[in-house]
N, C-alpha and C. Protein backbone atom coordinates (compact mmCIF):
# COMPACT_ATOMS: atom_id res chain seq x y z
N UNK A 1 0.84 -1.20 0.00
CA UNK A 1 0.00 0.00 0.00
C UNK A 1 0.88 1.25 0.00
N UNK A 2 0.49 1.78 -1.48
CA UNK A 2 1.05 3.15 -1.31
C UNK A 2 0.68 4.56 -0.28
N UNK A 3 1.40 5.51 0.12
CA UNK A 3 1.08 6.76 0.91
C UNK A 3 -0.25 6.93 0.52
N UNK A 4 -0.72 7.29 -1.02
CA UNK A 4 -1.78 7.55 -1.35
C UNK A 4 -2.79 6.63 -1.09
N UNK A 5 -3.22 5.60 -1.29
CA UNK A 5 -3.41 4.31 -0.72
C UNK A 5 -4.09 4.67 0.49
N UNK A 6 -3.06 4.62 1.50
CA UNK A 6 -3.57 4.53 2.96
C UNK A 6 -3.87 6.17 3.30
N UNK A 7 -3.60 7.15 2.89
CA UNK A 7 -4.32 8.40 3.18
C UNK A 7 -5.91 8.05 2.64
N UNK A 8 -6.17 7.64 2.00
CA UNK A 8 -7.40 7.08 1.47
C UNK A 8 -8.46 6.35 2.10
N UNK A 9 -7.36 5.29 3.03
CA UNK A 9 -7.96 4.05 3.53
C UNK A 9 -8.38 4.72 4.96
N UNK A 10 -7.50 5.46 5.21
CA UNK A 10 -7.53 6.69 6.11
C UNK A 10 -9.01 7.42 6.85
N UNK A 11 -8.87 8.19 5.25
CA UNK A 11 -10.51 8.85 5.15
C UNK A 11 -11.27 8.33 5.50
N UNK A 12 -11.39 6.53 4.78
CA UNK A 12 -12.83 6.06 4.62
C UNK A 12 -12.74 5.52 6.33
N UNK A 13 -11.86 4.83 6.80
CA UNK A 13 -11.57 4.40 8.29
C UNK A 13 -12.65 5.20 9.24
N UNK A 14 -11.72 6.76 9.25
CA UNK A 14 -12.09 7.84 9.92
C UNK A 14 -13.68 8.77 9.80
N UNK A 15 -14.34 8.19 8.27
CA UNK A 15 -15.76 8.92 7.85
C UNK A 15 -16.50 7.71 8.89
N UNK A 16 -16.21 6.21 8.53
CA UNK A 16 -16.89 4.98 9.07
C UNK A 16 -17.09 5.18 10.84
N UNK A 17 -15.91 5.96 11.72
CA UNK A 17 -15.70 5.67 12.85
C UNK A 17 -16.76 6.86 13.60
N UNK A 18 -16.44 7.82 12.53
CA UNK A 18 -16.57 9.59 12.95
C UNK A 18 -17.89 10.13 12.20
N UNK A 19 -18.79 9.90 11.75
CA UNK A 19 -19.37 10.01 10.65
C UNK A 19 -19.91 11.44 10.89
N UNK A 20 -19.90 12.00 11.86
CA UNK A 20 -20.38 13.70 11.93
C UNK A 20 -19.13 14.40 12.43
N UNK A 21 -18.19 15.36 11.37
CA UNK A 21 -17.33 15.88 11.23
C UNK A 21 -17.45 17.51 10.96
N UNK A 22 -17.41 17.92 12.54
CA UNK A 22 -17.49 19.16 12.38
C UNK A 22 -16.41 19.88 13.33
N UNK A 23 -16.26 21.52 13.06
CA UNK A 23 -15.32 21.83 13.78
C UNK A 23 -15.76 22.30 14.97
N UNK A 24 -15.07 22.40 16.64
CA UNK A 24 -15.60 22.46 17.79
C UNK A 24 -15.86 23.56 18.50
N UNK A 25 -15.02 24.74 17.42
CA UNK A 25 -15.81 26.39 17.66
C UNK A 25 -17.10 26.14 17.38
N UNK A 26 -17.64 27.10 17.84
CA UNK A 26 -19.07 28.04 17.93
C UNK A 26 -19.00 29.31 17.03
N UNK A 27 -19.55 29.14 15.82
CA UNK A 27 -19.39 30.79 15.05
C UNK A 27 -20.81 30.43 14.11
N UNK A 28 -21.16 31.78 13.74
CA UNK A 28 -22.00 31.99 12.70
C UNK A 28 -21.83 32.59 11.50
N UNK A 29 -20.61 33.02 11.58
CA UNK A 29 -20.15 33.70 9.84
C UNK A 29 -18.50 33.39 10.00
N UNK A 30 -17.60 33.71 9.07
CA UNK A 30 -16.30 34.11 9.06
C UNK A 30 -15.69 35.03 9.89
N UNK A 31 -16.15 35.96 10.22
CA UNK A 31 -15.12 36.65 10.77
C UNK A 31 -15.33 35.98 12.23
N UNK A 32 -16.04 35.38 12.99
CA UNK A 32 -16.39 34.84 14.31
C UNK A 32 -15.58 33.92 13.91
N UNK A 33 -15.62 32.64 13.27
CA UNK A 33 -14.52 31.60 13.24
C UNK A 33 -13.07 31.74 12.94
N UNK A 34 -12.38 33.36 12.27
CA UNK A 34 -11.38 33.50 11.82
C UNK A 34 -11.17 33.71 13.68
N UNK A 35 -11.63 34.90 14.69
CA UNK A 35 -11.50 35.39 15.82
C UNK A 35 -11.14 34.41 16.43
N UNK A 36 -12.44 33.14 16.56
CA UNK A 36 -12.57 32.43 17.49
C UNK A 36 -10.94 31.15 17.46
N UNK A 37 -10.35 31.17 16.21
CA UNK A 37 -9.65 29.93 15.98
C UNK A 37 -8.48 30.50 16.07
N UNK A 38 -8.21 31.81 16.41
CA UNK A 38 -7.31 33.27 17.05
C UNK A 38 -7.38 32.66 18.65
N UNK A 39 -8.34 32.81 19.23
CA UNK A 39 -8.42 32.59 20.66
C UNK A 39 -8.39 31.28 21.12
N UNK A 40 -8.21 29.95 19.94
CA UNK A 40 -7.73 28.95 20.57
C UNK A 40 -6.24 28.36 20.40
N UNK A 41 -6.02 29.20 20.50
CA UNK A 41 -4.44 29.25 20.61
C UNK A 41 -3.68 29.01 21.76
N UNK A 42 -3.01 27.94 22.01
CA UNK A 42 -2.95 27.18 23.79
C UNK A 42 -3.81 27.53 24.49
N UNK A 43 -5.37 27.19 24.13
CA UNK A 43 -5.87 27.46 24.66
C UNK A 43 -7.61 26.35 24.39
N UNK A 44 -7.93 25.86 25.37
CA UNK A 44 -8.84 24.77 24.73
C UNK A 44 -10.28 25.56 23.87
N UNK A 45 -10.98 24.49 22.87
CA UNK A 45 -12.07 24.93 22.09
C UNK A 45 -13.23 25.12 23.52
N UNK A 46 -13.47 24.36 24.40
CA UNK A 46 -14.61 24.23 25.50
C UNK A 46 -14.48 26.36 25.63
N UNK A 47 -13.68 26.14 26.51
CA UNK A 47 -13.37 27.77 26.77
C UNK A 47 -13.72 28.54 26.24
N UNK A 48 -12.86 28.70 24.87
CA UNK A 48 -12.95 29.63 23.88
C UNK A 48 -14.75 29.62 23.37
N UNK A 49 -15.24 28.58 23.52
CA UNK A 49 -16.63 28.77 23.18
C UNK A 49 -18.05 29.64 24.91
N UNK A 50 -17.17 29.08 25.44
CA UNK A 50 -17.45 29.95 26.79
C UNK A 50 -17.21 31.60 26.63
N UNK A 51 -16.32 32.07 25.84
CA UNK A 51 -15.88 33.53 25.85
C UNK A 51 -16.37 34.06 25.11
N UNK A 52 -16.81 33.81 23.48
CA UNK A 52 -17.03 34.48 22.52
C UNK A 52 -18.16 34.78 22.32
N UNK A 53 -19.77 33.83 23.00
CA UNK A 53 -20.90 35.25 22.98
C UNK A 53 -20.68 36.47 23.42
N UNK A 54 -20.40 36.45 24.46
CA UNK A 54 -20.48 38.16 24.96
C UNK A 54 -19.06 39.20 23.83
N UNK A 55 -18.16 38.27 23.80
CA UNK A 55 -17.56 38.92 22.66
C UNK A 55 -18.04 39.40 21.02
N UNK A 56 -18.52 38.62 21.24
CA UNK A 56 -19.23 38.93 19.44
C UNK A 56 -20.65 39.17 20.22
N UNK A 57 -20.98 39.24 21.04
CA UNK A 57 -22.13 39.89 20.94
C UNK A 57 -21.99 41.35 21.21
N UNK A 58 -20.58 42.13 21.76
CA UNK A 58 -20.54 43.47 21.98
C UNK A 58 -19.78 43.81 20.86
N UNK A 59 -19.04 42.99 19.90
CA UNK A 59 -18.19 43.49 18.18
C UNK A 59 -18.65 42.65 17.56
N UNK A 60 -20.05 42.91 17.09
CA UNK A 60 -20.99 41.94 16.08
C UNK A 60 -19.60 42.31 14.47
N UNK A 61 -19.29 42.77 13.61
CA UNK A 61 -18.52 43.01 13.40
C UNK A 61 -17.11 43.69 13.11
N UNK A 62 -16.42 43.54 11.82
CA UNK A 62 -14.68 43.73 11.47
C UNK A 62 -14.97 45.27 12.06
N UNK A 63 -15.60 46.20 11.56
CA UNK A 63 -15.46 47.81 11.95
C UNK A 63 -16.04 47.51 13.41
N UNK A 64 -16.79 46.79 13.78
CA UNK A 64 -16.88 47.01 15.57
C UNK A 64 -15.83 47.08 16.65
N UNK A 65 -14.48 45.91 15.65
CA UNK A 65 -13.65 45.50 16.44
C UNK A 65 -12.40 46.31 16.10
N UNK A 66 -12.39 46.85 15.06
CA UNK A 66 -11.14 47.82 14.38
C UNK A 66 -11.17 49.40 15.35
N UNK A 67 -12.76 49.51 15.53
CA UNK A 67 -13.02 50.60 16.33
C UNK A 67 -13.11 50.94 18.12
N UNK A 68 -13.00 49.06 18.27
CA UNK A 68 -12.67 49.04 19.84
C UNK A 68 -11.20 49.26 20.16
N UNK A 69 -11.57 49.71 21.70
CA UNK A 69 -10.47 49.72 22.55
C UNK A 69 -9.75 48.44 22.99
N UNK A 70 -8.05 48.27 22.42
CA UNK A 70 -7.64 46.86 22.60
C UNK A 70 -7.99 46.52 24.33
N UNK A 71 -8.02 47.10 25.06
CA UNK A 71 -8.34 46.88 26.41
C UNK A 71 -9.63 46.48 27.09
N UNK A 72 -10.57 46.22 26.02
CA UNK A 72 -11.87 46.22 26.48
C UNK A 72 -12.23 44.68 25.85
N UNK A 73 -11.13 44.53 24.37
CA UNK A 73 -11.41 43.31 23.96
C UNK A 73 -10.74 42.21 25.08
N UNK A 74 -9.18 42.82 25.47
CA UNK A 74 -8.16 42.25 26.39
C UNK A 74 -9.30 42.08 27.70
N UNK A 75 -10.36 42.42 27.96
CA UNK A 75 -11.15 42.23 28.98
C UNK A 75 -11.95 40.81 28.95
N UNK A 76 -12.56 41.31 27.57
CA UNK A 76 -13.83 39.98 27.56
C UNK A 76 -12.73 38.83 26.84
N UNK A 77 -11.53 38.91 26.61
CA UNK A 77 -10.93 37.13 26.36
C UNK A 77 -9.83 36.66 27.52
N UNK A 78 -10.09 37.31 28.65
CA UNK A 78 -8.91 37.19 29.69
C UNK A 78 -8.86 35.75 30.15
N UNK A 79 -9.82 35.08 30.07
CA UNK A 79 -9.62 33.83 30.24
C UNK A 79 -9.44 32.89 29.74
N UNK A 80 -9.09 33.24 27.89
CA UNK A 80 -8.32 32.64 27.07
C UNK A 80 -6.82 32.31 27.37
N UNK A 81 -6.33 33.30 28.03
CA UNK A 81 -4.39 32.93 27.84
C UNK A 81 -4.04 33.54 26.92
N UNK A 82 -2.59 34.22 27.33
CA UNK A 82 -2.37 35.03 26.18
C UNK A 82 -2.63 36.28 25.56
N UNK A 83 -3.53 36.42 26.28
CA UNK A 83 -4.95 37.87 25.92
C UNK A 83 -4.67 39.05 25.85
N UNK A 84 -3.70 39.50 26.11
CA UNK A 84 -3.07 41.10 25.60
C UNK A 84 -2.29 40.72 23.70
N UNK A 85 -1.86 39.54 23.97
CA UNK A 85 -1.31 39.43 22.40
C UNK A 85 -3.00 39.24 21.05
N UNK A 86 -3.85 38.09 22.22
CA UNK A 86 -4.21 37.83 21.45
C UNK A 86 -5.39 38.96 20.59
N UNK A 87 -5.56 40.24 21.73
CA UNK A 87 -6.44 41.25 21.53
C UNK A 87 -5.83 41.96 20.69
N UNK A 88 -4.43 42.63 20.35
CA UNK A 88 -4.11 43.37 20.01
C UNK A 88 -3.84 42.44 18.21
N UNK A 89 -4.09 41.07 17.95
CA UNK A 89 -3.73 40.75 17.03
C UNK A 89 -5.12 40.68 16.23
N UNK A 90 -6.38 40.75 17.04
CA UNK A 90 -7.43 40.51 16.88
C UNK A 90 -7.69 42.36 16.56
N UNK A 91 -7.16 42.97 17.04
CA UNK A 91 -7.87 44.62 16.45
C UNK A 91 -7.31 44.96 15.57
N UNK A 92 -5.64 44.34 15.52
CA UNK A 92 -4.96 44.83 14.15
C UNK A 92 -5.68 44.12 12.74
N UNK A 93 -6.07 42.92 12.83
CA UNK A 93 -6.74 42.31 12.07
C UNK A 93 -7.76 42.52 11.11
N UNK A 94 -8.79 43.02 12.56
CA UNK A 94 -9.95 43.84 12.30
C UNK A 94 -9.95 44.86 11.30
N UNK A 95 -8.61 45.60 11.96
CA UNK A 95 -7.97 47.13 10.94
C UNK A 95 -8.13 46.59 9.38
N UNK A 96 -6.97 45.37 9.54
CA UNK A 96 -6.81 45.36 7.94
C UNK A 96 -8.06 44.75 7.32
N UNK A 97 -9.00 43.76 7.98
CA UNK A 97 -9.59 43.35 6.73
C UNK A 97 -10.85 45.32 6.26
N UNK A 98 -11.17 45.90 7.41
CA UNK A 98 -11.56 47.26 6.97
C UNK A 98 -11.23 47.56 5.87
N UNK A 99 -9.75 47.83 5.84
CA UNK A 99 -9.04 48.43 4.89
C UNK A 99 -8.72 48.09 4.01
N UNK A 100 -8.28 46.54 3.75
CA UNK A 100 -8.26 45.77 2.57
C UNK A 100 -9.08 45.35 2.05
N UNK A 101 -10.27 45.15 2.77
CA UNK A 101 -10.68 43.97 2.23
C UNK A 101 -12.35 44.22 2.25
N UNK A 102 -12.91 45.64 2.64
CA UNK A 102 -13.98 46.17 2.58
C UNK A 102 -14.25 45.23 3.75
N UNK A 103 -13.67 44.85 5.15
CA UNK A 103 -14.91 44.06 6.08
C UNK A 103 -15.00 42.61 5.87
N UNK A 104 -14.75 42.27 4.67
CA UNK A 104 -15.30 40.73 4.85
C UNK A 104 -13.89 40.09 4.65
N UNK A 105 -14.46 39.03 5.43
CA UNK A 105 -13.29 37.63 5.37
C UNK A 105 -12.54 37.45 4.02
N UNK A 106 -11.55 37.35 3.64
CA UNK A 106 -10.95 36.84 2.50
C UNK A 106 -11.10 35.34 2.25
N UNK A 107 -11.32 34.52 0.82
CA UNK A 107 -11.54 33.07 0.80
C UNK A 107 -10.38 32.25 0.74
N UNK A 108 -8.85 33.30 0.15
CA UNK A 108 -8.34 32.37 -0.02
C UNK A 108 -7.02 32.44 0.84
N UNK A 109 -5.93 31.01 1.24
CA UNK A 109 -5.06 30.97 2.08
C UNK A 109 -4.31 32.51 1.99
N UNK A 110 -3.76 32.36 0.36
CA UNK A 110 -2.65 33.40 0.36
C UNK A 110 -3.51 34.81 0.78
N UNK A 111 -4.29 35.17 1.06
CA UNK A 111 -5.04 36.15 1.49
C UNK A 111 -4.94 36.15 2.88
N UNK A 112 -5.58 35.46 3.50
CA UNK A 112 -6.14 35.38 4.63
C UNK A 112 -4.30 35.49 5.99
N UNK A 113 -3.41 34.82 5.40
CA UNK A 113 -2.08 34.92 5.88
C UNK A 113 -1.44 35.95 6.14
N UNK A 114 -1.78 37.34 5.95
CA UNK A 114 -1.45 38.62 5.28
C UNK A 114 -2.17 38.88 6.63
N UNK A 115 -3.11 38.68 7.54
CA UNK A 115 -4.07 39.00 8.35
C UNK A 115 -2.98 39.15 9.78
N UNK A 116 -2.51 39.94 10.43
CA UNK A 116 -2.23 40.12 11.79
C UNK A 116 -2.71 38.39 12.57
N UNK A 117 -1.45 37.11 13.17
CA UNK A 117 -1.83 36.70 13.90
C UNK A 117 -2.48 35.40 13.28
N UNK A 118 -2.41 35.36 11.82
CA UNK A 118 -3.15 34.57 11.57
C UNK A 118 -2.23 33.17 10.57
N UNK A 119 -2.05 32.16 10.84
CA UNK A 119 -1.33 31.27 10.73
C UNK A 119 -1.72 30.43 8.96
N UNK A 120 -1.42 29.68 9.02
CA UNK A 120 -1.92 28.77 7.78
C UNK A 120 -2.49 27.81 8.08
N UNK A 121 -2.75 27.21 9.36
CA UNK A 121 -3.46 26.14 10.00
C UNK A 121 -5.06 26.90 10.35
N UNK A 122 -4.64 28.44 10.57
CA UNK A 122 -6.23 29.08 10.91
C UNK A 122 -6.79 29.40 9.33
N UNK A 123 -6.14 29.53 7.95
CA UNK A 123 -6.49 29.63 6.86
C UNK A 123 -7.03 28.85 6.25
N UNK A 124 -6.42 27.72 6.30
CA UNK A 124 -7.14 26.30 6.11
C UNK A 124 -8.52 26.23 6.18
N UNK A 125 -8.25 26.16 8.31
CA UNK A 125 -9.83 25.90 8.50
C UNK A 125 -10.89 27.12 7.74
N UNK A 126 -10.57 28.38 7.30
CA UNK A 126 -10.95 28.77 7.38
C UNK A 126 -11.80 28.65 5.71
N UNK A 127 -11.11 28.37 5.21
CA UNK A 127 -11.26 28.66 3.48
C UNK A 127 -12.21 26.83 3.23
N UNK A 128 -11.59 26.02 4.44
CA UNK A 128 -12.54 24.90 4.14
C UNK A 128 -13.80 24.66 4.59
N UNK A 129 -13.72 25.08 6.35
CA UNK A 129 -15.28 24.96 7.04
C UNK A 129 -16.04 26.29 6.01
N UNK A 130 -15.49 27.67 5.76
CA UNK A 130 -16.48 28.53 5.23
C UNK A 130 -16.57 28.65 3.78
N UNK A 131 -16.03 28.73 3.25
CA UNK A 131 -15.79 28.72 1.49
C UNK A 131 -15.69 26.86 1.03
N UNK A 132 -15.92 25.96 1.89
CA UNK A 132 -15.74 24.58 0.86
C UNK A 132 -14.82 24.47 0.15
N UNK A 133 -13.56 24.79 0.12
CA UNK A 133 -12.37 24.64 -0.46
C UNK A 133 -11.49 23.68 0.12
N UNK A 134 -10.57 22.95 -0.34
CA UNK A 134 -9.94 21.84 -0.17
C UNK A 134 -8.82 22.37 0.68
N UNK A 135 -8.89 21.71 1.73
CA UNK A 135 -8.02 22.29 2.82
C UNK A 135 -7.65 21.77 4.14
N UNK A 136 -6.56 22.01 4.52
CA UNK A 136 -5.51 21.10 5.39
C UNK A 136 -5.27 21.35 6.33
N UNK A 137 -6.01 21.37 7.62
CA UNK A 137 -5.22 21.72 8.75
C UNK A 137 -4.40 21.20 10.10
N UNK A 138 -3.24 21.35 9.82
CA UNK A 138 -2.24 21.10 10.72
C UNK A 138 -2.06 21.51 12.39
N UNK A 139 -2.95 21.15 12.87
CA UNK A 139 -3.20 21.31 14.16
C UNK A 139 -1.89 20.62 14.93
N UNK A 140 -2.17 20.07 15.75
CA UNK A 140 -1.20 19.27 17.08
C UNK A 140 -1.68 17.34 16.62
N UNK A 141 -2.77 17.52 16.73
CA UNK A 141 -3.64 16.21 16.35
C UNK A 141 -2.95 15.83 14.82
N UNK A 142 -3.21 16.38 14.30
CA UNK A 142 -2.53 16.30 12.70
C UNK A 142 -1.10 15.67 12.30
N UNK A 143 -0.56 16.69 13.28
CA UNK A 143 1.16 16.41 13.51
C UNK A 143 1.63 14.98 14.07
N UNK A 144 0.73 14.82 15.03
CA UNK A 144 1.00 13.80 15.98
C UNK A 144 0.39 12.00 15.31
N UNK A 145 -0.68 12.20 14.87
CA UNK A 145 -1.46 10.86 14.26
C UNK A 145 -0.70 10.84 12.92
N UNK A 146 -0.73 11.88 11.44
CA UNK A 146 -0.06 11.56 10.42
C UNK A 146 1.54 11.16 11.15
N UNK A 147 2.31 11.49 11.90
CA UNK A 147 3.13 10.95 11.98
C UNK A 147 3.30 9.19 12.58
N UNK A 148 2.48 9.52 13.47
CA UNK A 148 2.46 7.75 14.33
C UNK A 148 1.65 6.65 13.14
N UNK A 149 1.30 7.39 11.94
CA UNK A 149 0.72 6.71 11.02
C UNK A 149 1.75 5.96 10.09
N UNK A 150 2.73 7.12 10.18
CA UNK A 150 3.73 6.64 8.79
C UNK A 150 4.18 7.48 8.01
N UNK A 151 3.49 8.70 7.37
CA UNK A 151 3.50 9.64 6.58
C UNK A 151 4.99 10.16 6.22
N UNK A 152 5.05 10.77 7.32
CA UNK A 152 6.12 11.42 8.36
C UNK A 152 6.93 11.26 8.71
N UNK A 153 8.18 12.04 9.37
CA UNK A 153 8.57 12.23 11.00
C UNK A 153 9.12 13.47 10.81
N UNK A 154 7.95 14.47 10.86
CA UNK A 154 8.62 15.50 10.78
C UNK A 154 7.80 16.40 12.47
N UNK A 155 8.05 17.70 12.42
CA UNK A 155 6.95 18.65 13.06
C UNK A 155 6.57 20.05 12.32
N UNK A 156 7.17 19.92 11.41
CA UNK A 156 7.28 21.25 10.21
C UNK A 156 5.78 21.25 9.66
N UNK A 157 4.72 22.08 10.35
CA UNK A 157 3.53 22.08 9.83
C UNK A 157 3.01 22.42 8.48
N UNK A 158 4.14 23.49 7.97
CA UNK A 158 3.83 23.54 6.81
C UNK A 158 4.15 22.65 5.32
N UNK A 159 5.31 21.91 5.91
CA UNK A 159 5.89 20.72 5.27
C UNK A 159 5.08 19.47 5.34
N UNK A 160 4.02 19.21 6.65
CA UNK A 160 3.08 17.83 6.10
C UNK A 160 2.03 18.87 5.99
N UNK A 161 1.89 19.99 5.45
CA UNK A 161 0.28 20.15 4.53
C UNK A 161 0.38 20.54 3.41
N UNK A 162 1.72 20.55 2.91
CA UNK A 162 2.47 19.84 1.94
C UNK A 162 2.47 18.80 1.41
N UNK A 163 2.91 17.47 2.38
CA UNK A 163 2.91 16.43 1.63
C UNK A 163 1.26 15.89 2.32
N UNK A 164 0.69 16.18 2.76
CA UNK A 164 -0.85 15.48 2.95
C UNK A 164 -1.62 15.72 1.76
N UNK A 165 -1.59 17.37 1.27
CA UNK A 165 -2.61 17.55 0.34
C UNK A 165 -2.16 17.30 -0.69
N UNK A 166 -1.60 16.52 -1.67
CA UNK A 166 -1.69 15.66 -2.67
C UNK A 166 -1.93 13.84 -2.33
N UNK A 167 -2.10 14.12 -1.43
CA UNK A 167 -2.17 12.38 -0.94
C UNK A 167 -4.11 12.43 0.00
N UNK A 168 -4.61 13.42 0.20
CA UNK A 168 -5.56 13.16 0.90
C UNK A 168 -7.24 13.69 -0.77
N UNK A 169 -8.22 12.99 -0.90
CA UNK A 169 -8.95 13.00 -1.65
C UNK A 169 -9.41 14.83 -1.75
N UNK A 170 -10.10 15.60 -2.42
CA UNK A 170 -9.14 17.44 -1.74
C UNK A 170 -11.10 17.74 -1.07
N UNK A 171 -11.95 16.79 -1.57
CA UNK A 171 -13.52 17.17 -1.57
C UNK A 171 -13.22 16.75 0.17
N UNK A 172 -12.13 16.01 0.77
CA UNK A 172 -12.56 15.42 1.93
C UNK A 172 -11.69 15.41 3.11
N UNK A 173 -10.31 16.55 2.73
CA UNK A 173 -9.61 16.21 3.43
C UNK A 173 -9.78 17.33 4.43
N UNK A 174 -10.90 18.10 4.66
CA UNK A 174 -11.07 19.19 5.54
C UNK A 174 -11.88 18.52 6.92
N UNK A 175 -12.60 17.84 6.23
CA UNK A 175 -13.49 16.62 7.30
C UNK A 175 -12.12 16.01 7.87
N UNK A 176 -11.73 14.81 6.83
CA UNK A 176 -10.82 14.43 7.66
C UNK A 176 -9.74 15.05 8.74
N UNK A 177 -9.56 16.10 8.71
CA UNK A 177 -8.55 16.78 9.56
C UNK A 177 -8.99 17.13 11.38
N UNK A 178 -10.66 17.17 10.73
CA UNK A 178 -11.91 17.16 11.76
C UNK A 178 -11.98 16.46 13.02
N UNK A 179 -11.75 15.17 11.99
CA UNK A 179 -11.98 13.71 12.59
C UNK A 179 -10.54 13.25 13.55
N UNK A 180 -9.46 13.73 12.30
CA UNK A 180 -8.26 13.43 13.39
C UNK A 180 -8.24 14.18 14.65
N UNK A 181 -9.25 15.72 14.72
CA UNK A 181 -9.29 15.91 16.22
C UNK A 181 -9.79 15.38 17.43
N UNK A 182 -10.82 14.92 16.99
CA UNK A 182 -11.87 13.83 17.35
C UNK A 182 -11.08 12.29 18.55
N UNK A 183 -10.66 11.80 17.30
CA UNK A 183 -9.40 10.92 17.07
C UNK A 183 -8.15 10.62 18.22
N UNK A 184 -7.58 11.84 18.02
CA UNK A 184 -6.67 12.71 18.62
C UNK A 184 -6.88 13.04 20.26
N UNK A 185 -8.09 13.41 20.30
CA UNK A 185 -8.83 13.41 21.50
C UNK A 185 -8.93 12.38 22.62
N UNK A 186 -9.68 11.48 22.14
CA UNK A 186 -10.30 10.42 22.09
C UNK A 186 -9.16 8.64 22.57
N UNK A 187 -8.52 8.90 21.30
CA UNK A 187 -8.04 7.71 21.22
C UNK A 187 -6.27 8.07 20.87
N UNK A 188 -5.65 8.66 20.15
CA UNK A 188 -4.23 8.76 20.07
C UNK A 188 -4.00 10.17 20.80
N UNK A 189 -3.95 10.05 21.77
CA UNK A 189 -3.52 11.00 22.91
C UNK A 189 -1.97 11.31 22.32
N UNK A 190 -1.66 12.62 22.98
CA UNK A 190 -0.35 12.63 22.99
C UNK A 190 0.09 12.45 23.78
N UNK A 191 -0.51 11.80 24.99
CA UNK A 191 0.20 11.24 26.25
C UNK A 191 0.38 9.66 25.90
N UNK A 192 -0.81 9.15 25.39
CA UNK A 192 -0.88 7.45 24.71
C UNK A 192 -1.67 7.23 23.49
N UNK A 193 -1.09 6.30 23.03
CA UNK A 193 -1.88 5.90 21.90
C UNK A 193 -2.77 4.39 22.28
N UNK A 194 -4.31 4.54 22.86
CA UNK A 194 -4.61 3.59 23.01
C UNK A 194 -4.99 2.53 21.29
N UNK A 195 -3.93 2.23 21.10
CA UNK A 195 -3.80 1.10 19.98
C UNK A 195 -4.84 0.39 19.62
N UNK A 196 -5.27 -0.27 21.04
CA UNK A 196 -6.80 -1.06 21.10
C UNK A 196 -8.27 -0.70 20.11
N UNK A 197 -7.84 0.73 20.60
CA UNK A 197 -8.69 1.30 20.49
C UNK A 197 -9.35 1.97 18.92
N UNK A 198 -8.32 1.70 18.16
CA UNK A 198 -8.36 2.16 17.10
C UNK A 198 -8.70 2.20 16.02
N UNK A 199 -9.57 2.91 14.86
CA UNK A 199 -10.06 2.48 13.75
C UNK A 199 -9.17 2.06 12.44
N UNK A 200 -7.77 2.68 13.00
CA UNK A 200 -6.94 3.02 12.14
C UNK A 200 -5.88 2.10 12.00
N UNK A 201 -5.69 1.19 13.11
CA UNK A 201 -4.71 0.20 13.67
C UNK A 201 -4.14 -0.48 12.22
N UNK A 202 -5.07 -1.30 11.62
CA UNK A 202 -4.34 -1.77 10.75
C UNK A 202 -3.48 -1.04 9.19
N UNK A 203 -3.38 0.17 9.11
CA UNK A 203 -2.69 0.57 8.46
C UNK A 203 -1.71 1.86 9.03
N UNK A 204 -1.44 1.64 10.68
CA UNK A 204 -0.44 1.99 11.21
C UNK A 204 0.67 1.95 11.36
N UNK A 205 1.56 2.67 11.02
CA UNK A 205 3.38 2.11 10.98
C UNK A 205 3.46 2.23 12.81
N UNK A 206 2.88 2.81 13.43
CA UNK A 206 3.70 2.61 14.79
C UNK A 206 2.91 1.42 15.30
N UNK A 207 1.71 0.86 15.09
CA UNK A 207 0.92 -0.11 15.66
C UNK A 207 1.44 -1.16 15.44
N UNK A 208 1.67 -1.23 14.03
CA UNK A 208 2.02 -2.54 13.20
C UNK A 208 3.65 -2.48 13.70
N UNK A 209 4.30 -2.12 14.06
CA UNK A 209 6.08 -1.79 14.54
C UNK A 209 6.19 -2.21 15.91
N UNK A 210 5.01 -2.56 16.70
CA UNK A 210 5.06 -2.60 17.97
C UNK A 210 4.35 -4.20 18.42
N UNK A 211 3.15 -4.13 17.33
CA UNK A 211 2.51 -5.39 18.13
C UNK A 211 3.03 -6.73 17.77
């Protein structure tokens, strides 16, 4: 079985195990999921979904938040972690899409990267959960399972969403990335990999290396 092969066998494993694949923010448009996936940054999804009504409910939107005081945003995410960086990356943000971008979210990676704060793992999700575009995100979960899979041995995030997205089907590999959080969660901890436990076991290089 080729890479392509088992990224495949992968999918179908992970649709069979996981079959409702969604992401674990709370948002209702783009600019709430670009914010919200800003504020989970060492920092868990439970939380971050705890913080962001009253946040987006006082900067419904981009000019609400371009026009706030970074200290007021640094208020309502203090219990994110991080929260003086993450406010001030969140108003500069705000600024530019104003200014660039008339207000609305941009669809595509090379766009959205250009954004104050904003990574290629938050572009991803972003261009795949909102625009349906084929897209890869390299979370911790990502890093950790494609590698204990085989793929890999790297930690260079931008180097396996690289080599994933020509090897993962492109209509499905945004779900799948879903599922490896799920997954990730669940069953290949980064503390353990309960093996037992797994949908994925038999086309594992660390499972199959061990048992």
């Amino acid at each position: 079985m080729n890479d392509k092969e088992k990224a495949e066998k992968a999918v179908e494993l992970l649709e069979k195990e996981y079959p409702d694949a969604i992401c674990s923010l709370t948002y209702t448009d783009p600019l709430q999921l670009l914010i919200a996936t800003r504020l989970a940054a060492q920092c868990t999804d439970k939380r971050v979904n705890m913080v962001t009504p009253a946040l987006f409910e006082r900067f419904p939107t981009a000019k609400d938040f371009a026009d706030a005081d970074v200290s007021e945003i640094e208020e309502l995410i203090k219990t994110c972690g991080l929260y003086k960086t993450k406010a001030r990356d969140i108003s500069a943000m705000a600024k530019m899409l104003c200014d660039n971008f008339g207000g609305v979210v941009p669809d595509t990676i090379e766009e959205l990267i250009k954004l104050p704060g904003i990574g290629r793992k938050t572009a991803n999700l972003v261009v795949g959960d909102i625009y349906g575009k084929p897209a890869v995100v390299v979370d911790t979960h990502c890093i950790r399972i494609t590698s204990r899979l085989g793929f890999h041995k790297i930690k260079d995030a931008a180097k396996i969403e690289k080599i994933m997205r020509p090897l993962l089907p492109p209509e499905k590999s945004n779900d799948f990335c879903h599922r490896l959080v799920i997954h990730g969660r669940e069953v290949c901890t980064a503390r353990k990999a309960y093996c037992e436990n797994c949908c994925m076991k038999e086309i594992c290089d660390t499972f199959n290396q061990t048992s």
